[in-house]
Protein backbone atom coordinates (compact mmCIF):
# COMPACT_ATOMS: atom_id res chain seq x y z
CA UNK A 1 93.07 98.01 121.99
CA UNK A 2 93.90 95.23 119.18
CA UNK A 3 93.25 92.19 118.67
CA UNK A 4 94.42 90.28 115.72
CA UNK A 5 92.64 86.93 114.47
CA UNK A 6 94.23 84.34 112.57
CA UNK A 7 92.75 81.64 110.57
CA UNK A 8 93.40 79.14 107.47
CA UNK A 9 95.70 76.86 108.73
CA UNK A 10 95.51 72.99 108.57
CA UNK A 11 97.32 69.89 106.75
CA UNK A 12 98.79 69.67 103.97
CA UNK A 13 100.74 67.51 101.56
CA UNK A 14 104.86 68.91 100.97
CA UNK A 15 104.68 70.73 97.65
CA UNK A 16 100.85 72.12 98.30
CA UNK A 17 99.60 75.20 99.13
CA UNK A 18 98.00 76.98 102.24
CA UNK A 19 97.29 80.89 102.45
CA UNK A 20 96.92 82.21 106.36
CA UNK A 21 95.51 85.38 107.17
CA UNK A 22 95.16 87.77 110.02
CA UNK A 23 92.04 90.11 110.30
CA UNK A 24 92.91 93.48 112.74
CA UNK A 25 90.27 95.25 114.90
CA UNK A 26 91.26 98.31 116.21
CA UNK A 27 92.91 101.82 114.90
CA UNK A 28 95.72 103.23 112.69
CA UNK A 29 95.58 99.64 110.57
CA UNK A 30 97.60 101.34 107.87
CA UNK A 31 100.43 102.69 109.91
CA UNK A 32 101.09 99.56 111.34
CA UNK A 33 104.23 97.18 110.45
CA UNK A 34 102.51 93.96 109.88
CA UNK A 35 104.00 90.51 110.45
CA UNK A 36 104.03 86.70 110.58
CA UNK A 37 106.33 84.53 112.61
CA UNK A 38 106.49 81.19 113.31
CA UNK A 39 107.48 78.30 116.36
CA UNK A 40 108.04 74.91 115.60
CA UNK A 41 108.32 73.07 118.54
CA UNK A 42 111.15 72.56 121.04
CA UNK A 43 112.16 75.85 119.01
CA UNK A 44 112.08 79.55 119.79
CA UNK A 45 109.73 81.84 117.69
CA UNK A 46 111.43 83.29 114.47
CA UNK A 47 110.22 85.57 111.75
CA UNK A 48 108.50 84.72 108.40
CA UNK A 49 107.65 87.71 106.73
CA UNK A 50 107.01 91.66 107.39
CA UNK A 51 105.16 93.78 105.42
CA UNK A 52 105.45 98.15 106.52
CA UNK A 53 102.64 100.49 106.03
CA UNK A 54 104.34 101.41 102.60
CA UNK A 55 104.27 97.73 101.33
CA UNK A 56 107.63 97.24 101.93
CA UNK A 57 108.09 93.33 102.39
CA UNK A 58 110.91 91.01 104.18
CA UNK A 59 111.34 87.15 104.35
CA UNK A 60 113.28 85.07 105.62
CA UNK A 61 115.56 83.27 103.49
CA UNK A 62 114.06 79.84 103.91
CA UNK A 63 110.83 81.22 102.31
CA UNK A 64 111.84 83.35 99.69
CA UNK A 65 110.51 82.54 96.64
CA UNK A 66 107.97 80.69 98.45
CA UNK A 67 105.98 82.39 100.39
CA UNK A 68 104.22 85.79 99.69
CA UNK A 69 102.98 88.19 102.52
CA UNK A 70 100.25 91.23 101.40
CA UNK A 71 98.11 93.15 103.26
CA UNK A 72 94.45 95.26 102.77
CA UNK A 73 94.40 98.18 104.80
CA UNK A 74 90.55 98.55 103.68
CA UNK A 75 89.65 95.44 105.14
CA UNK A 76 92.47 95.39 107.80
CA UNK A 77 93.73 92.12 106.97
CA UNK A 78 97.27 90.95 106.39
CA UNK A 79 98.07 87.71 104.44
CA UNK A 80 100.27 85.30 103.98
CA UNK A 81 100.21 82.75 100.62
CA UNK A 82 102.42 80.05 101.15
CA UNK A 83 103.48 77.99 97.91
CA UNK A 84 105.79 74.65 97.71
CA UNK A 85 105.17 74.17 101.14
CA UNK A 86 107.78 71.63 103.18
CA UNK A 87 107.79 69.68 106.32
CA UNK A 88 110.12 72.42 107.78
CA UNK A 89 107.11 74.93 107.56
CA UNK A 90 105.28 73.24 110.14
CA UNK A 91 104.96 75.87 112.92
CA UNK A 92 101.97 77.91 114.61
CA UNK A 93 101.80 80.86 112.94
CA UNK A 94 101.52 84.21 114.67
CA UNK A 95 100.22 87.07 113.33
CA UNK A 96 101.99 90.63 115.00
CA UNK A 97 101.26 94.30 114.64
CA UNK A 98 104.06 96.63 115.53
CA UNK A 99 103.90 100.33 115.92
CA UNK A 100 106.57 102.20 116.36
CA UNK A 101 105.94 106.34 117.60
CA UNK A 102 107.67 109.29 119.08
CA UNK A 103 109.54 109.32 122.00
CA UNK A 104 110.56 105.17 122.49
CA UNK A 105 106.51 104.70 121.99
CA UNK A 106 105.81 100.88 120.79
CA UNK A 107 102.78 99.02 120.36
CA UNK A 108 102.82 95.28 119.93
CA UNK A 109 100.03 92.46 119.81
CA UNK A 110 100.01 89.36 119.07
CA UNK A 111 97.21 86.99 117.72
CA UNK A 112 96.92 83.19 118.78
CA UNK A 113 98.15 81.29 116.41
CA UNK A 114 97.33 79.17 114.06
CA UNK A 115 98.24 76.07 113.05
CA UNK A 116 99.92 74.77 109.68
CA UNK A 117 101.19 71.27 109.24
CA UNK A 118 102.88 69.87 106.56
CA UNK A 119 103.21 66.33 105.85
CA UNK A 120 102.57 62.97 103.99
C-alpha cells in the first residue's frame, strides 16, 4: 500500500515563493509517474505538473515558467518549487502517484492535500 504525505504549504505574498513536497512510503517509487494537481474552490481538480520515472516533466500552461516539479527516487520524495506565485495559485495541492502495468493494471493514490494561499 501507499501513502503519500504532503507538506510546505501556507501564505504567501503574490510574487513570493513556496516549494511543496510529497514524501512516498511504499514500493516501486521510481517507476511511478509522479504528480501535483490542484482545486481551488467551487472548482474541479486540475493538473499542475507531472514528472515520469525517466524525468520527463509536464505543466500546465498557467505555470510554465513558474513553477518547477523534481523528484528523488532515493528519498522517495517528489517536489514542487513554485516561483512568482499569484492569487490564482491558491488551491490545495494534491500530491498523486500513478502506475500504469500490463494488462489495464493501474495504481493510483492520492495524498491529502495541502494548502497554499496566496495573497496580500
Amino acid at each position: 500500500q501507499v501513502q503519500l504525505v504532503e507538506t510546505g504549504g501556507g501564505l504567501v505574498h503574490p510574487g513570493g515563493s513556496l516549494r511543496v513536497s510529497c514524501t512516498f512510503s511504499g514500493v516501486l517509487f521510481s517507476q511511478y509517474t509522479m504528480g501535483w494537481y490542484r482545486q481551488a474552490p467551487g472548482k474541479q481538480r486540475e493538473l499542475v505538473a507531472t514528472i515520469t520515472r525517466r524525468n520527463s516533466t509536464n505543466y500546465t500552461d498557467s505555470v510554465k515558467g513558474r513553477f518547477t516539479i523534481s523528484r528523488d527516487n532515493a528519498k522517495t520524495t517528489v517536489a514542487l518549487q513554485m516561483d512568482n506565485l499569484k492569487p490564482a495559485d491558491t488551491a490545495v495541492y494534491y500530491c498523486n502517484a500513478l502506475l500504469n502495468l500490463a494488462w489495464g493494471l493501474q495504481y493510483d493514490y492520492w495524498g491529502q492535500g495541502t494548502q497554499v494561499t496566496v495573497t496580500s
